[in-house]
Each structure stands twice: as C-alpha cells, then as structure tokens.
C-alpha atoms as a PDB file:
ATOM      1  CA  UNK A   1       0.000   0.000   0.000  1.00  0.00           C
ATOM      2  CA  UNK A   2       1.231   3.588  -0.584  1.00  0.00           C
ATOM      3  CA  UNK A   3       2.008   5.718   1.772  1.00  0.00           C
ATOM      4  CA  UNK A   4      -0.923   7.909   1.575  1.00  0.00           C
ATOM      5  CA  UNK A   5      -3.415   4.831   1.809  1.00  0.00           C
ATOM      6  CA  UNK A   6      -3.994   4.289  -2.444  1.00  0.00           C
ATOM      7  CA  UNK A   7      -4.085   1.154  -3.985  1.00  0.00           C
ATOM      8  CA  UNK A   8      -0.661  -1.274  -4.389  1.00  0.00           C
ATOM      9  CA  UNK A   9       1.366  -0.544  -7.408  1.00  0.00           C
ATOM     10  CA  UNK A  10       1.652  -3.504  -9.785  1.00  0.00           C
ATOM     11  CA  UNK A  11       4.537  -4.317 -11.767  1.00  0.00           C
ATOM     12  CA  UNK A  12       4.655  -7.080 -14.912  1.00  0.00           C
ATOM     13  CA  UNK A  13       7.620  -7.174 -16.063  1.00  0.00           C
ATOM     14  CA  UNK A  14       8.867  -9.783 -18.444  1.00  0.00           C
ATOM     15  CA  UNK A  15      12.763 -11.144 -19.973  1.00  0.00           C
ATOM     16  CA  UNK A  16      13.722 -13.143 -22.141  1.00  0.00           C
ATOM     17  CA  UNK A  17      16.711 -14.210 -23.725  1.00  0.00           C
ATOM     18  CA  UNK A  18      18.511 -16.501 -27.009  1.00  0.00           C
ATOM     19  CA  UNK A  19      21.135 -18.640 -26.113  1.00  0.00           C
ATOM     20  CA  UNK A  20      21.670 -20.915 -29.443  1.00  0.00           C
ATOM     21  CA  UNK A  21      24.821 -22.172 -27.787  1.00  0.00           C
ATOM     22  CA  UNK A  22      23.443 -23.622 -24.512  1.00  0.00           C
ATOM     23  CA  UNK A  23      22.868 -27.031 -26.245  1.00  0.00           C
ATOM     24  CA  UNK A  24      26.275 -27.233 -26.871  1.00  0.00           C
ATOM     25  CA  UNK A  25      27.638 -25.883 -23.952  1.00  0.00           C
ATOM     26  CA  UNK A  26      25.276 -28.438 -21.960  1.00  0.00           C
ATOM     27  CA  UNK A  27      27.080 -31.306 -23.798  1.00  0.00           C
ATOM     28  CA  UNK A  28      30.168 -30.018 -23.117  1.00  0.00           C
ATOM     29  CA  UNK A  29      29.842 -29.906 -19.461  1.00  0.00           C
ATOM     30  CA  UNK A  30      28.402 -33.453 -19.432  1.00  0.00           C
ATOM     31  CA  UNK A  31      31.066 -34.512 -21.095  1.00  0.00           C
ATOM     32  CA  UNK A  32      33.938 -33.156 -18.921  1.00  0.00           C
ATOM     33  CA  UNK A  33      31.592 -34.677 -15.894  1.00  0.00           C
ATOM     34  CA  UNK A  34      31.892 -37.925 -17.629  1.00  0.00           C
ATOM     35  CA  UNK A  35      35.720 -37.777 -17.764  1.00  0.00           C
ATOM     36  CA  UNK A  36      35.999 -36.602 -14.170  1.00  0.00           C
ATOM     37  CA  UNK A  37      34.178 -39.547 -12.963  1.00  0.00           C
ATOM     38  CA  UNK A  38      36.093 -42.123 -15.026  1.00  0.00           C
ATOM     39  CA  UNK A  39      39.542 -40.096 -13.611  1.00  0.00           C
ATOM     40  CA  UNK A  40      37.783 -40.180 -10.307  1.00  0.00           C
ATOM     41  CA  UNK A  41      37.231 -43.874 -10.584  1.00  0.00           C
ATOM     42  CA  UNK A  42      40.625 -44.501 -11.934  1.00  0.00           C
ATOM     43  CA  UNK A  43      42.613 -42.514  -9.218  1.00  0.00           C
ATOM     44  CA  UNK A  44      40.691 -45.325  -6.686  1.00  0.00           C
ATOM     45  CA  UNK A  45      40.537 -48.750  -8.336  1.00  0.00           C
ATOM     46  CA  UNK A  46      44.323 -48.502  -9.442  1.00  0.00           C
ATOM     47  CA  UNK A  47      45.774 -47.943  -6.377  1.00  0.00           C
ATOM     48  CA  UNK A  48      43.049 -50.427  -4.395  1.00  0.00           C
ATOM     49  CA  UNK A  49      43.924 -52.860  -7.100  1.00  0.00           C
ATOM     50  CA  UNK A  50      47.944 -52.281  -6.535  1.00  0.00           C
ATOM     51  CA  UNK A  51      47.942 -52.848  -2.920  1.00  0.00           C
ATOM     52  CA  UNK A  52      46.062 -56.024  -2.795  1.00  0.00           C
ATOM     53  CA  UNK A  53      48.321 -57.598  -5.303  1.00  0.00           C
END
C-alpha cells in the first residue's frame, strides 16, 4: 500500500533471452563430468587394485 493509503502498485515485467549455444555448452559440461568420474574412478581402483596384489 502507498504511503498515503492508495491502492498497491503492480509491476509485470517480463525477460527473455537466445542462447543458441546452450545445447552445446550443456554437452560439453556433461562430457567433462563424464571424464571426471572415469579419472575419479581410476585414481581409486588402481591404487586399491595395486595394494592387494
């Protein structure tokens, strides 16, 4: 409410925005996720495989 007791003030207000890349950059990141995890993986089966042999 205002200060001198009128009605509330509304406000629409909309955005928008083209990103033509984000397929691609989605892809990308689930790649890089992808090798992480299989680095990830490798930096603990190697060395758990090495010490019980």
């Amino acid at each position: 409410m205002g200060a001198e007791a009128s009605r509330p003030v509304a406000i629409r207000l909309d955005i928008a925005a083209s990103l033509p890349a984000l397929p691609w950059i989605g892809v990308g990141l689930l790649v890089v996720g992808a090798v992480c995890l299989v680095g990830g993986l490798l930096f603990v089966v190697v060395p758990v495989r090495r010490a019980r042999g």
